[in-house]
Protein backbone atom coordinates (compact mmCIF):
# COMPACT_ATOMS: atom_id res chain seq x y z
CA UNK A 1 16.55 -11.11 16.65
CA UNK A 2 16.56 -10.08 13.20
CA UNK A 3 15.03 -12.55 10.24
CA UNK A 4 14.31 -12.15 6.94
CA UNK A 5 10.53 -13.30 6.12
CA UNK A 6 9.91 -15.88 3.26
CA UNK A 7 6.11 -15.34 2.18
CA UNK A 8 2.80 -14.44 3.76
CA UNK A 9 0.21 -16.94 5.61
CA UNK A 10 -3.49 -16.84 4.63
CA UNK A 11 -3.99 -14.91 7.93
CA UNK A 12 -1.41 -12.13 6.63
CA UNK A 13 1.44 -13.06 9.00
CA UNK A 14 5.36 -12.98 8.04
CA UNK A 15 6.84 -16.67 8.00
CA UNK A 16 10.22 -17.33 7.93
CA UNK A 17 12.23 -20.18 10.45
CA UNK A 18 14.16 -20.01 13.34
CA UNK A 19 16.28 -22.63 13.92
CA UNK A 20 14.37 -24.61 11.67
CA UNK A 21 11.10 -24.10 13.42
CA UNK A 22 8.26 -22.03 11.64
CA UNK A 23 7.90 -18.52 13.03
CA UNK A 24 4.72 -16.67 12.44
CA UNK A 25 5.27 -13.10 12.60
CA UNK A 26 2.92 -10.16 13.00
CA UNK A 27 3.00 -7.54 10.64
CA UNK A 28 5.71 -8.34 8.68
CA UNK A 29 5.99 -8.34 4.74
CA UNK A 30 7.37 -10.78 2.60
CA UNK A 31 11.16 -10.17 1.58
CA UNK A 32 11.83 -7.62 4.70
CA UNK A 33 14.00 -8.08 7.55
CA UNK A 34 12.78 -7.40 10.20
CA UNK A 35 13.45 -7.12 14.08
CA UNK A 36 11.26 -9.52 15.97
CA UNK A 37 9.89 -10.30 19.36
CA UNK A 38 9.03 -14.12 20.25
CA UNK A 39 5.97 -13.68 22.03
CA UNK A 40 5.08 -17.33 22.39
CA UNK A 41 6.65 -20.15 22.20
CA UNK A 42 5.54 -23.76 21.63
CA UNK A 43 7.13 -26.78 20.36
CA UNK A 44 6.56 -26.75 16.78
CA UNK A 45 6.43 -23.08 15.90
CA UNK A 46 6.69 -19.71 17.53
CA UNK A 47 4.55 -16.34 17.41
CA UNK A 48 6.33 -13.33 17.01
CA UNK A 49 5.29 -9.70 16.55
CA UNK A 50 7.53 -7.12 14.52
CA UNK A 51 9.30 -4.60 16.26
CA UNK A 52 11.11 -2.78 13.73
CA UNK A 53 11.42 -3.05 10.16
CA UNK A 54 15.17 -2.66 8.95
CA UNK A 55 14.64 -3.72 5.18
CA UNK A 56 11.50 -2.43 4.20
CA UNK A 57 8.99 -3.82 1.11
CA UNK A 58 8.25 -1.27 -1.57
CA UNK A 59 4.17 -2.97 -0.13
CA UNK A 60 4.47 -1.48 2.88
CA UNK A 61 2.42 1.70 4.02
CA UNK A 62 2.23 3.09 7.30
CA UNK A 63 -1.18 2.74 9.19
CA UNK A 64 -3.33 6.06 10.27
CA UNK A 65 -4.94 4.27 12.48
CA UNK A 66 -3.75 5.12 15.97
CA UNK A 67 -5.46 1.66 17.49
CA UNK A 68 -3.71 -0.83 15.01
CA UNK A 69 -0.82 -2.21 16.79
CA UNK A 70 -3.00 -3.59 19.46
CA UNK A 71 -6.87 -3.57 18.17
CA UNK A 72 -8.44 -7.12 17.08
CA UNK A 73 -10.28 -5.05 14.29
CA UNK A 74 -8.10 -5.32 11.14
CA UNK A 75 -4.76 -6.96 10.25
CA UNK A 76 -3.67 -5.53 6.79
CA UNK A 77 -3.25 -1.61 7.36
CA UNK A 78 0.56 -1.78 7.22
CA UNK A 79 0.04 -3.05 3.15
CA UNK A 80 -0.77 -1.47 0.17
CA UNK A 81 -4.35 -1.51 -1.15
CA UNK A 82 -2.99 -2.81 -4.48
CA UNK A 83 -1.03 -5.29 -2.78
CA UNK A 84 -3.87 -6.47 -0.56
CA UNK A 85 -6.05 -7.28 -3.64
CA UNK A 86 -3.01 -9.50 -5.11
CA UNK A 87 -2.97 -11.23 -1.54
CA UNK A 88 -6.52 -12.28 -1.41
CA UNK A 89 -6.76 -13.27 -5.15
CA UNK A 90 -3.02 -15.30 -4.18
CA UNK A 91 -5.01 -17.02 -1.43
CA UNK A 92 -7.88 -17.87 -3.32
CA UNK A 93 -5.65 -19.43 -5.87
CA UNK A 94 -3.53 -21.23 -3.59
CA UNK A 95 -6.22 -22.34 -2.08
CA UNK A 96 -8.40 -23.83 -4.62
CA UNK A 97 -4.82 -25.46 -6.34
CA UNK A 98 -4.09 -27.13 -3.15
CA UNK A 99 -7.29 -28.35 -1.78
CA UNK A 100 -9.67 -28.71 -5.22
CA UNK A 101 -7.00 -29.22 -7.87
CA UNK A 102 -8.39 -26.13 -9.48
CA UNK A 103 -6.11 -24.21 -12.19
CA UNK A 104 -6.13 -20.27 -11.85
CA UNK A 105 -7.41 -19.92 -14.81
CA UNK A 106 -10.61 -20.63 -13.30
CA UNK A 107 -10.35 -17.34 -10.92
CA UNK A 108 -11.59 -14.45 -12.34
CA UNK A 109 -9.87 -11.10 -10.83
CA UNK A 110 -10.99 -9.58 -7.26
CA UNK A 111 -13.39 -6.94 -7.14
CA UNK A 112 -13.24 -4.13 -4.50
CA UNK A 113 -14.15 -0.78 -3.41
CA UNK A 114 -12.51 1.79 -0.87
CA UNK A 115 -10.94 0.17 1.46
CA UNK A 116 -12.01 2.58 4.58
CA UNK A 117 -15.23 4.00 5.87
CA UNK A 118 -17.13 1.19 4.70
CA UNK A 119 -18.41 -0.64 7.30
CA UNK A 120 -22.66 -0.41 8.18
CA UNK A 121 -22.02 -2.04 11.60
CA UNK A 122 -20.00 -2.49 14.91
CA UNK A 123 -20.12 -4.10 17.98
CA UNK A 124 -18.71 -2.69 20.90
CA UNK A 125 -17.79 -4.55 23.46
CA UNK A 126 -17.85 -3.17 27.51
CA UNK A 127 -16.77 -4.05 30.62
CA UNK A 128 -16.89 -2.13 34.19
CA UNK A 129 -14.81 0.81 33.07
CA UNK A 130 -14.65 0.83 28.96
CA UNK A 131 -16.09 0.67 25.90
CA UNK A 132 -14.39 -0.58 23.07
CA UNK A 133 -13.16 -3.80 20.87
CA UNK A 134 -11.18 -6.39 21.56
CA UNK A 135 -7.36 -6.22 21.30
CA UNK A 136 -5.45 -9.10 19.42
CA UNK A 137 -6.26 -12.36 20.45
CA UNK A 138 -7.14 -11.33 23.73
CA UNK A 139 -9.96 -10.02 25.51
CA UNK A 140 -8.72 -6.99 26.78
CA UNK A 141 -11.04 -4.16 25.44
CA UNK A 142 -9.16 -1.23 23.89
CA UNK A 143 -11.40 2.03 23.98
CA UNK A 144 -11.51 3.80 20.63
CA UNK A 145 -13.38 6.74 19.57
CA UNK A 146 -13.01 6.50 15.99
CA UNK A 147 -12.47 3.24 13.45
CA UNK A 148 -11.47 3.99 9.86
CA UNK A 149 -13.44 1.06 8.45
CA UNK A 150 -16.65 2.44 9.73
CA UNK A 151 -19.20 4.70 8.54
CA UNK A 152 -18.32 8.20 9.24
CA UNK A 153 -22.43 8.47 10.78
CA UNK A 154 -21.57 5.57 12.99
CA UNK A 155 -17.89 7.46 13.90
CA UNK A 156 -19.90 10.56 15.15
CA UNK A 157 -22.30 8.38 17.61
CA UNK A 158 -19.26 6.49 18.57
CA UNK A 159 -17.80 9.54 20.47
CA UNK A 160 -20.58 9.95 22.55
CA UNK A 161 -21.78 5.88 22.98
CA UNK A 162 -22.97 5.59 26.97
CA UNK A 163 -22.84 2.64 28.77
CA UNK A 164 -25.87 0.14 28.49
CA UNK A 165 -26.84 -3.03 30.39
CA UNK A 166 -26.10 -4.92 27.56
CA UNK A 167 -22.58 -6.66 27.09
CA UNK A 168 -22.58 -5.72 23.68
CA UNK A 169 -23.45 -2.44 22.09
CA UNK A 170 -24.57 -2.48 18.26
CA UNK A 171 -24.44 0.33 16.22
CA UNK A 172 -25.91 -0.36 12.31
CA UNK A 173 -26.78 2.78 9.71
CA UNK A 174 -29.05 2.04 6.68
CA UNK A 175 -28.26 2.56 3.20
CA UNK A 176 -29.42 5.60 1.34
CA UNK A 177 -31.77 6.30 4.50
CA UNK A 178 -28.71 7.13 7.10
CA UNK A 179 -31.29 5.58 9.45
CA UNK A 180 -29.59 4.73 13.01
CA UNK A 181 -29.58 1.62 15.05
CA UNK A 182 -28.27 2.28 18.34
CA UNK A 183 -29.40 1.49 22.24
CA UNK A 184 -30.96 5.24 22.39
CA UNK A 185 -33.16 4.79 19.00
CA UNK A 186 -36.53 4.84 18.87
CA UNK A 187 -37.11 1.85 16.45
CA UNK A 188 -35.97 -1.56 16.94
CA UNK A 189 -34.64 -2.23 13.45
CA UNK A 190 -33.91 0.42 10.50
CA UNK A 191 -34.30 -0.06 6.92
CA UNK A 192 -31.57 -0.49 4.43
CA UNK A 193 -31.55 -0.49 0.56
CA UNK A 194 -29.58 -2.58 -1.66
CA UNK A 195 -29.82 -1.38 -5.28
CA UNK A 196 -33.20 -0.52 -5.76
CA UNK A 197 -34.66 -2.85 -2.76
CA UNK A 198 -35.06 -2.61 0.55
CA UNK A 199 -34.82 -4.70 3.87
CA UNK A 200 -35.86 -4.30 7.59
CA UNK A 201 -32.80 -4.53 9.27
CA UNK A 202 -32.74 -5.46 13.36
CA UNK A 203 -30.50 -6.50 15.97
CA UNK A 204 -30.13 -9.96 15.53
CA UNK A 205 -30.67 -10.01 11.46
CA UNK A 206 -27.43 -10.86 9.60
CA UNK A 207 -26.75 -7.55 6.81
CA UNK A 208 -23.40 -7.81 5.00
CA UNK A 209 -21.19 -4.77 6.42
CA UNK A 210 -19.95 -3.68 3.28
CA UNK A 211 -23.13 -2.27 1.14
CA UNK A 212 -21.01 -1.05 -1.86
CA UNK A 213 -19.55 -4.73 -2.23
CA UNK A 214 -22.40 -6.26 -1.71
CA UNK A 215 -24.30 -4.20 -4.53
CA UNK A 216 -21.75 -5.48 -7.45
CA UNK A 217 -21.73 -9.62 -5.67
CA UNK A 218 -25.80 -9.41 -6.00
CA UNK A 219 -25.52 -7.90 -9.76
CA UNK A 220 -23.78 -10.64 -10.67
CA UNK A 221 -25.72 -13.22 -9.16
CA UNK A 222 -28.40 -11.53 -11.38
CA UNK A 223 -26.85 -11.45 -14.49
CA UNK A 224 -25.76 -15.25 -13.93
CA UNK A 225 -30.02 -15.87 -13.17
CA UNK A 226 -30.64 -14.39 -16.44
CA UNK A 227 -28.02 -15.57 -18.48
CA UNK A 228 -29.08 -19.03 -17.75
CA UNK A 229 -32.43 -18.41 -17.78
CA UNK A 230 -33.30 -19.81 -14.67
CA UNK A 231 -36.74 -20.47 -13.58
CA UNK A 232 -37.66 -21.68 -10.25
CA UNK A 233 -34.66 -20.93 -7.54
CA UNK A 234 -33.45 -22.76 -4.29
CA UNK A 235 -31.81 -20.04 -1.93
CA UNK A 236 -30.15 -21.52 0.50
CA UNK A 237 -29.29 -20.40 4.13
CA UNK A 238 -30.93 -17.41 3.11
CA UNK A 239 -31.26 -15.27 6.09
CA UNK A 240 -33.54 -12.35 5.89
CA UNK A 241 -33.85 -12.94 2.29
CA UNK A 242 -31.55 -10.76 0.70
CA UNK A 243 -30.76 -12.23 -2.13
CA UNK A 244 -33.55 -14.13 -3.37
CA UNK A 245 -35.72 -11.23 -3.29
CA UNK A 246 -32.97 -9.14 -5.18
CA UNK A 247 -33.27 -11.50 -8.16
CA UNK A 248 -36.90 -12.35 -7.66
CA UNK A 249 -38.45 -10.63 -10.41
CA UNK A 250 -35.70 -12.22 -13.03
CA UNK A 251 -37.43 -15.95 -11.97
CA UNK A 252 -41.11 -17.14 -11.59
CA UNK A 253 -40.55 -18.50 -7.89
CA UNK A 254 -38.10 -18.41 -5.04
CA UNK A 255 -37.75 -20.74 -1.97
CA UNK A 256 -35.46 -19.61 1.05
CA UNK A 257 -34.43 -22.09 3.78
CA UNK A 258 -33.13 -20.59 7.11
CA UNK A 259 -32.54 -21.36 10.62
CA UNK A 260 -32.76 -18.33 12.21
CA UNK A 261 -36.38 -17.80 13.50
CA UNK A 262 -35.71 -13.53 13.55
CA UNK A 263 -34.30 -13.90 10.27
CA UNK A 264 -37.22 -15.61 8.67
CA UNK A 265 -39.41 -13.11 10.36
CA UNK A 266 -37.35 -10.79 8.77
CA UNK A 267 -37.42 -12.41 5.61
CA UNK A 268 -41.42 -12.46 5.23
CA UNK A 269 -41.55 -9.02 6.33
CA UNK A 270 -39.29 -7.77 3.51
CA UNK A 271 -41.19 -9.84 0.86
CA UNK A 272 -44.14 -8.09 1.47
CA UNK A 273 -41.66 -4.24 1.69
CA UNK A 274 -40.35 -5.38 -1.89
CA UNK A 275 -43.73 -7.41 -3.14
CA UNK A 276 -41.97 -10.46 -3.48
CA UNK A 277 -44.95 -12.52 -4.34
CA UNK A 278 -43.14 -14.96 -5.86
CA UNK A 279 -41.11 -15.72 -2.30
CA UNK A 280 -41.54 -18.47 0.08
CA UNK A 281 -39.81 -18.63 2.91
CA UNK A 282 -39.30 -22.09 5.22
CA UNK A 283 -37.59 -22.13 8.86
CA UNK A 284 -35.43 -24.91 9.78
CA UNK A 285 -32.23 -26.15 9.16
CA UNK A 286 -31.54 -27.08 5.33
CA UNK A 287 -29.62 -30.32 6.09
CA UNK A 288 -32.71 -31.25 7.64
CA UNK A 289 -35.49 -30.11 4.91
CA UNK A 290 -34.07 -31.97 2.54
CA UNK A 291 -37.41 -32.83 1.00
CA UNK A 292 -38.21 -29.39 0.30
CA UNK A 293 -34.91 -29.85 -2.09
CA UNK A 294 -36.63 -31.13 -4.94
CA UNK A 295 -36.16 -31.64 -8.97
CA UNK A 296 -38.05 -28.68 -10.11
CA UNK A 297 -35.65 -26.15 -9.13
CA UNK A 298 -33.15 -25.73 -11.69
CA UNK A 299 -30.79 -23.28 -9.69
CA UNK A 300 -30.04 -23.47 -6.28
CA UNK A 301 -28.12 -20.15 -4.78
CA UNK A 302 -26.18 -21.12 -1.76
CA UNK A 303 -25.31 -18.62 0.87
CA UNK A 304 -23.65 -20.93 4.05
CA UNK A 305 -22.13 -19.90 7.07
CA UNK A 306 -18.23 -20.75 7.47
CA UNK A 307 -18.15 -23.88 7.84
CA UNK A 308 -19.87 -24.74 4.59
CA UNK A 309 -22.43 -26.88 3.49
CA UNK A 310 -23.57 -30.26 5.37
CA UNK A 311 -22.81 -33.40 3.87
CA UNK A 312 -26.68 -34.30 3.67
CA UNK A 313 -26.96 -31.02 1.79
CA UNK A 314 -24.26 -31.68 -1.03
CA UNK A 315 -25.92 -35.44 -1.62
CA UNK A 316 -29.43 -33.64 -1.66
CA UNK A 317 -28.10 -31.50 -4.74
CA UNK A 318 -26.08 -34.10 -6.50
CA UNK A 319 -29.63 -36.24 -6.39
CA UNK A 320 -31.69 -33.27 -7.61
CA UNK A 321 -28.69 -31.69 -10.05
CA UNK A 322 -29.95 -28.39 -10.54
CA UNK A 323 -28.46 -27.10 -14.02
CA UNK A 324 -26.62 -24.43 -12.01
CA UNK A 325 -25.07 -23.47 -8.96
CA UNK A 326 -24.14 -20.68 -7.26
CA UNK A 327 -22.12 -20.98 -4.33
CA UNK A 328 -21.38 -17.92 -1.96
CA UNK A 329 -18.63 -18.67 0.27
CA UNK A 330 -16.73 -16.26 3.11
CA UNK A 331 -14.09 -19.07 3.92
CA UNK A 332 -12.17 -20.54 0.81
CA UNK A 333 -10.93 -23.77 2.82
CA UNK A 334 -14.67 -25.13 3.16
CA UNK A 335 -15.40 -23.92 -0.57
CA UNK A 336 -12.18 -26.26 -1.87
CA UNK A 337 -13.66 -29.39 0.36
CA UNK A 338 -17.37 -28.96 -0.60
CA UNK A 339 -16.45 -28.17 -4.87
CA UNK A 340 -14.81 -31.47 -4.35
CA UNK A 341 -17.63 -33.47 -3.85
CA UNK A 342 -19.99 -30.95 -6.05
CA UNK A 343 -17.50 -31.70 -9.54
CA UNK A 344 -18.31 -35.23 -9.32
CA UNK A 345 -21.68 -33.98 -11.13
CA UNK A 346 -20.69 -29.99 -12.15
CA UNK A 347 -17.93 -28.21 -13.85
CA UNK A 348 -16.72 -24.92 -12.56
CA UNK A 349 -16.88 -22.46 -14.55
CA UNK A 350 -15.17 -19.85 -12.58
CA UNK A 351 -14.81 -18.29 -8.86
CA UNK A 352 -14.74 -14.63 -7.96
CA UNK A 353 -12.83 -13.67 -5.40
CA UNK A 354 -14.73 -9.88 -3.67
CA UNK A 355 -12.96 -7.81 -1.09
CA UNK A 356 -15.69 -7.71 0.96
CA UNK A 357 -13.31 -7.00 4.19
CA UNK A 358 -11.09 -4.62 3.21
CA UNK A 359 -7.46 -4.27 5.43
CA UNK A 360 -8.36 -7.79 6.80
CA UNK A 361 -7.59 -11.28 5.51
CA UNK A 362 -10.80 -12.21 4.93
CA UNK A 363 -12.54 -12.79 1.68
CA UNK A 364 -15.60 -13.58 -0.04
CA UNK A 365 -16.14 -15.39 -3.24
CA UNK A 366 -18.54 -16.78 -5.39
CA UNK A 367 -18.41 -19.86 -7.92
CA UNK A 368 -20.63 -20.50 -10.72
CA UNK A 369 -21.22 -24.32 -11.35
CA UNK A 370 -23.10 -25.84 -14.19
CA UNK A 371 -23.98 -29.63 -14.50
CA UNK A 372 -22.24 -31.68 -16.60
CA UNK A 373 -23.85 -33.48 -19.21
CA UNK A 374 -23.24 -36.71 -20.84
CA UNK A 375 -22.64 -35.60 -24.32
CA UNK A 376 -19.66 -33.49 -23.25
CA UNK A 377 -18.88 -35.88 -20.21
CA UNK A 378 -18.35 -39.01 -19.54
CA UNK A 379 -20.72 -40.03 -16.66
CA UNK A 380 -19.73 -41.52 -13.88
CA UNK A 381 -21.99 -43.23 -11.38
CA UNK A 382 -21.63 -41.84 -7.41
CA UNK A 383 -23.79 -43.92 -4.95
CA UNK A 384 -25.30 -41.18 -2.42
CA UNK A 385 -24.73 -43.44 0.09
CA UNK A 386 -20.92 -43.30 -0.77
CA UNK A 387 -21.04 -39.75 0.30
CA UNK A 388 -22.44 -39.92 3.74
CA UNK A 389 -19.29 -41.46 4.97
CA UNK A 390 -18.91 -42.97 8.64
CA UNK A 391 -15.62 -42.31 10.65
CA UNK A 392 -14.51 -45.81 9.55
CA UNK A 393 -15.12 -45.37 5.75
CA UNK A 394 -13.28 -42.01 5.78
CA UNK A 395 -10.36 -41.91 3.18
CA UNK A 396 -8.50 -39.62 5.54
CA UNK A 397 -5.45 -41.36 7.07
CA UNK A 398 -3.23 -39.83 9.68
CA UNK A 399 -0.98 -38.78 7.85
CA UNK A 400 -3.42 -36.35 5.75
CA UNK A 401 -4.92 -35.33 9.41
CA UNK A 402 -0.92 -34.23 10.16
CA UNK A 403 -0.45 -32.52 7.11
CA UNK A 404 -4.00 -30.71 7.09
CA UNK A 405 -2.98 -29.51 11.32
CA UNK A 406 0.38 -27.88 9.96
CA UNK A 407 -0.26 -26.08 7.09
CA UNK A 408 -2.97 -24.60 8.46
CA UNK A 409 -1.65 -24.06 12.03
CA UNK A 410 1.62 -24.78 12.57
CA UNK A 411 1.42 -27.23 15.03
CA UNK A 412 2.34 -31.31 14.43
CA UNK A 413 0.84 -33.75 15.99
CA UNK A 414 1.31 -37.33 16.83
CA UNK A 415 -0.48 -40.44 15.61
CA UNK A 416 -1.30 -41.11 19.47
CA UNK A 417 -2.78 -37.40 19.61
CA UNK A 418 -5.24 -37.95 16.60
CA UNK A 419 -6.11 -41.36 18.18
CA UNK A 420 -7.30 -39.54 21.14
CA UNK A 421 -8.82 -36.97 19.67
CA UNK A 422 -10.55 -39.55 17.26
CA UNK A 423 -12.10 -41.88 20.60
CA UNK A 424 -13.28 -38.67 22.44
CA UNK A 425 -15.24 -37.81 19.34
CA UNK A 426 -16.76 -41.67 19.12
CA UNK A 427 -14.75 -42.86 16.14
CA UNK A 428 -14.06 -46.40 16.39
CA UNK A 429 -10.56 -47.01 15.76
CA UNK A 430 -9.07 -50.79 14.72
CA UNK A 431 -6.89 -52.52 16.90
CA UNK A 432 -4.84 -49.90 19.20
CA UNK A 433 -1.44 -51.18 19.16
CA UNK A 434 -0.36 -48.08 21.41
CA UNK A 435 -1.91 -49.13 24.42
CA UNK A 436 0.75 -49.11 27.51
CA UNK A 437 2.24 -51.97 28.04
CA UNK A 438 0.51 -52.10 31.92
CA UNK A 439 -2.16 -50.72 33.35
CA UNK A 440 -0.29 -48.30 35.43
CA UNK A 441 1.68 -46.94 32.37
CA UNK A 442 0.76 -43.03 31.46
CA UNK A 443 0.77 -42.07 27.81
CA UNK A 444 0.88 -38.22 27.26
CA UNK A 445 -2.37 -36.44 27.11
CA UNK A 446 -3.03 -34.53 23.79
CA UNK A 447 -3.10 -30.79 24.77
CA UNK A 448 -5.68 -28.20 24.15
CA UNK A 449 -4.71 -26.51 21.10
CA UNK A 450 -3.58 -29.47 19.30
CA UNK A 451 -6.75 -31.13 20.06
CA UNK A 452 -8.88 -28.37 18.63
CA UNK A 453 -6.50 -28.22 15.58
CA UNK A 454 -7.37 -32.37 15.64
CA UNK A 455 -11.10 -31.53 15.16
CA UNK A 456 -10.45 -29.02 12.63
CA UNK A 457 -9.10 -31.25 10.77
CA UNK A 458 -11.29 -34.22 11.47
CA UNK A 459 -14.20 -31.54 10.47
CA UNK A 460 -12.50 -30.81 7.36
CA UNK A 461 -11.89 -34.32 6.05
CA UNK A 462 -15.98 -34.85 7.28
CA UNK A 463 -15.30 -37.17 9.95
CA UNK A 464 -17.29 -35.43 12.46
């Protein structure tokens, strides 16, 4: 079946329609026609792969690697470099236009590096007979011996990696010391610089893979410290410390907040490699040290996982309102949702999009926010209570849940669907006038993947 595609997903895929059903198609560029396989089939969209091109973009470039068509690892080596940088900053736009009502103007241009050989980790995965990673939404393990994103170190160990008892095998190099991390090493952890500091790095401690990148995001986290002459610093989710201590000697104190008990360990152990007096790091959850949030910082640095910040964390900072923000994000969905709440009391001054994860569709950004002030605002009064909404309270109606499931998968769902969805996750609906008419009556059960689109959603719009 040939089609010709209409624009690119945030995942990267081809979309055009078939018979007026969305078709997601795999490695396919926008304006080609291409020949296409319907691998799956559901009842609101289909999955497709590409099988050959016959009008090809001037984007496309043809992969070296010889794993791509089936490996789980990347998703944009069949596009240019140049045209993968004008994706993600597209996305980010999109994005924050759709979900935040923010103009581009506000998004300053990507930064990026090579887009190969960059990587300071990888975890292989094993079974009885190989060693490998997974292939495309499966997990079917593909042996490789070689991965262009890596490290060309961590290449050379790969061809000889033995079997372990472990399910996973993790393979991490240090920066500037070449320092190995593999099952056969001697050490436990290595240690890895970033500019001119440097960090214990083990197993378990969270290191971003891409050193170069991370270099120029942390130098400009440090030039926004010291162009707004900020004092005493909340860093948030901070892991083993990485940033805070990279800025500490711009400030007079830092406190990190982190769940991770290794990577607090970690954390106070690099303080003392760096002489980070001025450090202090606290383990626990930050939606539930709260009171460790207080008025005397006036810049909070916030580093979250995907799913962005808790709800109890946003009203914590609106109460405090910190002159300045800086909010690192790796998923520009739960940015958009959480810089809605946050420009009740800030204006955003930009976002920076950084190609942290070159040929994939991932990207990383960060967004300077400064609070707004009365003589160049006009105030207005947001009850914290008003934030910490119950399922009931929620503005989100069903028709936003159904819009929010099919942009972002596909899929549409039914009001009865959502209603399930909504009682299994102990929201208390009104009245259900879709109860069957007799006890004995069956309604249709919502199905797996529409359910976890549901939550998604439900997550999204905070109602769970």
């Amino acid at each position: 079946m040939q089609v010709k595609i209409e624009k690119l997903d945030h995942y990267g895929r081809g979309i055009t329609k078939i018979e007026n059903k969305i078709c997601f198609v795999e490695g396919a560029l926008k304006d080609e026609v291409v020949e296409i396989e319907v691998i799956k089939e559901k009842k609101k969209y289909y999955l497709a792969t590409t099988k050959k091109v016959i009008e090809k973009s001037k984007d496309r470039i043809t992969s070296n690697c010889p794993y791509y068509a089936r490996c789980g690892g990347c998703n944009l080596d069949h596009i240019s470099f140049e045209k993968e940088q004008e994706f993600k900053e597209e996305k980010v736009k999109e994005i924050m236009t759709k979900f935040a009502k923010i103009s581009n103007d506000k998004i300053k241009p990507i930064i990026y590096d090579n887009p190969y050989h960059y990587r300071n980790k990888i975890t292989l995965h094993k079974d009885d007979k190989k060693i490998g990673l997974y292939e495309k939404e499966s997990n079917t393990i593909i042996p490789i011996t070689k991965c262009l994103l890596l490290n060309d170190k961590l290449n050379e160990i790969l061809k000889s990696i033995k079997p372990s008892n472990k399910k996973d095998i993790i393979l991490k190099i240090g920066n500037k010391t070449d320092e190995i991390l593999s099952p056969t090493a001697k050490k436990n952890y290595i240690t890895s610089y970033i500019g001119n500091k440097k960090y214990k790095v083990s197993e378990k401690s969270f290191f971003q893979v891409n050193s170069i990148i991370t270099e120029k995001l942390y130098d400009e986290i440090k030039e926004i410290i010291q162009e707004k002459n900020s004092k005493n610093v909340l860093d948030l989710y901070c892991g083993t410390g990485t940033i805070g201590i990279y800025i500490c000697e711009s400030v007079n104190k830092v406190l990190g907040i982190e769940s991770c008990k290794e990577a607090i360990e970690d954390a106070n152990y690099n303080k003392e490699l760096n002489n980070a007096t001025n450090c202090t790091y606290k383990l626990g959850k930050v939606e539930n040290l709260t009171k460790e949030i207080t008025s005397e910082y006036d810049t909070a640095i916030i580093d979250p996982p995907r799913s962005g910040l808790d709800k109890k964390v946003i009203k914590k900072l609106l109460e405090i309102k910190p002159k300045t923000l800086i909010y690192v994000s790796c998923d520009p969905v739960t940015l958009a949702r959480d810089l809605n709440l946050l420009k009740e009391k800030y204006n955003i001054e930009y976002i920076r999009p950084y190609n942290m994860f070159p040929r994939t569709y991932h990207v990383e950004t960060v967004c300077l926010l400064s609070k707004l002030h009365s003589d160049q605002h006009i105030e207005v009064e947001v009850k914290m209570d008003e934030l910490d909404l119950t399922a009931a309270e929620s503005k989100a109606t069903y028709e936003e849940i159904k819009k929010y499931v099919l942009e972002h998968t596909g899929l549409k769902v039914s009001n009865l669907y959502i209603a399930q969805v909504k009682q299994k996750c102990g929201i208390i609906e009104r009245v259900n006038y879709n109860l069957p008419k007799s006890e004995n009556s069956r309604q249709p059960k919502c199905p797996p993947e529409k359910e976890k689109a549901i939550k998604e959603a439900l997550e999204y719009f905070r109602m769970i």
